[in-house]
C-alpha atoms as a PDB file:
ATOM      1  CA  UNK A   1      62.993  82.357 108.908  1.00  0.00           C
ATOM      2  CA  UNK A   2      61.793  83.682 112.845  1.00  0.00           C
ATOM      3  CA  UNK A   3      64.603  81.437 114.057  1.00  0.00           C
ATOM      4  CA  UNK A   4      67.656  82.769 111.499  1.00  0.00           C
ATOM      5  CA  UNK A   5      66.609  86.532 112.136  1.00  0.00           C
ATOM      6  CA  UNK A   6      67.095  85.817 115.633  1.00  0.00           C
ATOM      7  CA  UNK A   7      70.442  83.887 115.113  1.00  0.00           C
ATOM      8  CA  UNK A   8      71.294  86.530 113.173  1.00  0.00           C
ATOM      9  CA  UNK A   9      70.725  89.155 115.540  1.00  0.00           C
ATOM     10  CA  UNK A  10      72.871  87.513 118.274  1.00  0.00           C
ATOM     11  CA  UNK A  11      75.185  86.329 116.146  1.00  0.00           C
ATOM     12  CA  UNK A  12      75.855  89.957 113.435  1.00  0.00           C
ATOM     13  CA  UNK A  13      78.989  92.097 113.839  1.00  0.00           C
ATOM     14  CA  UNK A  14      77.532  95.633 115.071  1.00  0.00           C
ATOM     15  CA  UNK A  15      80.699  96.781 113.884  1.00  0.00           C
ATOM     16  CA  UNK A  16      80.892  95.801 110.251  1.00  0.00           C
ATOM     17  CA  UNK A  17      78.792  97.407 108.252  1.00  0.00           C
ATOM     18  CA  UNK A  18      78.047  94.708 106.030  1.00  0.00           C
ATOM     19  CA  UNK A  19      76.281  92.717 108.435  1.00  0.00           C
ATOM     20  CA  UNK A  20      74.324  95.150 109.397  1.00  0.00           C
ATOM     21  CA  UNK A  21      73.041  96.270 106.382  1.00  0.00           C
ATOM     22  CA  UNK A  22      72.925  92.743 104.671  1.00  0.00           C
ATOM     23  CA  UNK A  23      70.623  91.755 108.712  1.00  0.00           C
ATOM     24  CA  UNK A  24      68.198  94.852 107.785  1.00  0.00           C
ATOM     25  CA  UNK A  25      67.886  94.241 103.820  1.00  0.00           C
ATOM     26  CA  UNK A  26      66.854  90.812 105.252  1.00  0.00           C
ATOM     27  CA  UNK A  27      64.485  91.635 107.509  1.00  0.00           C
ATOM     28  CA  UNK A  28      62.669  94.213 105.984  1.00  0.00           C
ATOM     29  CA  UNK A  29      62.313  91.851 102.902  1.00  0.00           C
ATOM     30  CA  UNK A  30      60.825  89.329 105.261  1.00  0.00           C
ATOM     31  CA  UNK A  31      58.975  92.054 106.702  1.00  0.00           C
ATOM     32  CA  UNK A  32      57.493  92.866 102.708  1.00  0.00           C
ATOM     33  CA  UNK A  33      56.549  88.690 102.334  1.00  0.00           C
ATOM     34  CA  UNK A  34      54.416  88.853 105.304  1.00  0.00           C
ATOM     35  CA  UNK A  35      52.358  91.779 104.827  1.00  0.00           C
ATOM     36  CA  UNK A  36      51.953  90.830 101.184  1.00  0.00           C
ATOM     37  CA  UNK A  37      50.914  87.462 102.090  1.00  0.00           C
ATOM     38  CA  UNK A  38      48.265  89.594 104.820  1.00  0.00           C
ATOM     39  CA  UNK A  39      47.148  91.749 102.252  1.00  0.00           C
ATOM     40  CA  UNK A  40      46.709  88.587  99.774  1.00  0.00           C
ATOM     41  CA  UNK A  41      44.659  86.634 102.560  1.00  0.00           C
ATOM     42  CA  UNK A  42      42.338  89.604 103.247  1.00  0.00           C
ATOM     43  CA  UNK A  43      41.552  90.168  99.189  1.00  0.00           C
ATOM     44  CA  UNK A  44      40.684  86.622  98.949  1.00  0.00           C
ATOM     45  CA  UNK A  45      38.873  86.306 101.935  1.00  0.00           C
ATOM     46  CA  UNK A  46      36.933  89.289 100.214  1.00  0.00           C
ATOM     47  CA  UNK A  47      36.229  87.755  97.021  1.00  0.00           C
ATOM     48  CA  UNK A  48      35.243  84.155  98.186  1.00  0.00           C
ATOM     49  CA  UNK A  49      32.975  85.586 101.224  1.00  0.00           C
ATOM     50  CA  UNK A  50      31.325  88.374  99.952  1.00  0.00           C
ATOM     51  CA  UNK A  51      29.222  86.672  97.058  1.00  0.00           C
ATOM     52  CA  UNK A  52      25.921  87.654  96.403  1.00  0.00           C
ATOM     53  CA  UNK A  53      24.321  84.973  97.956  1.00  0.00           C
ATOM     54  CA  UNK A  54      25.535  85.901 101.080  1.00  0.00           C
ATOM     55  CA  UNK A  55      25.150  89.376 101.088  1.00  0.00           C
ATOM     56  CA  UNK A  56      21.384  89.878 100.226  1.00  0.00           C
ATOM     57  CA  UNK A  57      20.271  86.593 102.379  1.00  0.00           C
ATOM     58  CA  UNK A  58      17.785  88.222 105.587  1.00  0.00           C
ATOM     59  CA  UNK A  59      18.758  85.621 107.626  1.00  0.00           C
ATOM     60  CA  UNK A  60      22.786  86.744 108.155  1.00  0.00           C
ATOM     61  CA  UNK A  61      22.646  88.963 110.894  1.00  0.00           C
ATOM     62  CA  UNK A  62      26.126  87.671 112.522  1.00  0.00           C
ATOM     63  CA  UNK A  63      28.976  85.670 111.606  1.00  0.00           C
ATOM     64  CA  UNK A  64      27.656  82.503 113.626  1.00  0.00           C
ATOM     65  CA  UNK A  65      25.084  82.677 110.830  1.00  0.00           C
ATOM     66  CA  UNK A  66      27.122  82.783 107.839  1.00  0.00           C
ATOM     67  CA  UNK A  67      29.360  80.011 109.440  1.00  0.00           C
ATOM     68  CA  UNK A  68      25.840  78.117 109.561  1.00  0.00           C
ATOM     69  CA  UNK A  69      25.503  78.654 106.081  1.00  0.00           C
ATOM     70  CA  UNK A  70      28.750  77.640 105.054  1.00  0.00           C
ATOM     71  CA  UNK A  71      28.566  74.138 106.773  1.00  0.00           C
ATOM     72  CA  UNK A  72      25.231  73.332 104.824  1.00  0.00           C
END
């Protein structure tokens, strides 16, 4: 999608209208995917990482820890 937003951008009519519009529509709904799939990364990073478990164990002081954890 990277790729046709460029070709698009080289390629669009300034002077039409159209194109420009239809070029902006399409990049700020590509624009909406990505942070959407960001925000839905972070929220599940959240739920799967911060179980109990993890949070109330003395011996997590730093992430190297937790990754320590996680591989046992």
């Amino acid at each position: 999608m990277p790729i046709i937003l460029l070709l698009l951008m080289i390629g669009v009519d300034r002077s039409n209208m159209i194109h420009v519009i239809g070029f902006l529509f399409l990049l700020f709904f590509y624009t909406f995917i990505l942070v959407a799939r960001v925000l839905y990364a972070k929220r599940s990073w959240h739920k799967e990482f911060n179980d109990e478990n993890y949070v109330n164990d003395p011996n997590i002081k730093k992430m190297q820890d937790l990754i320590k954890k996680f591989d046992k």
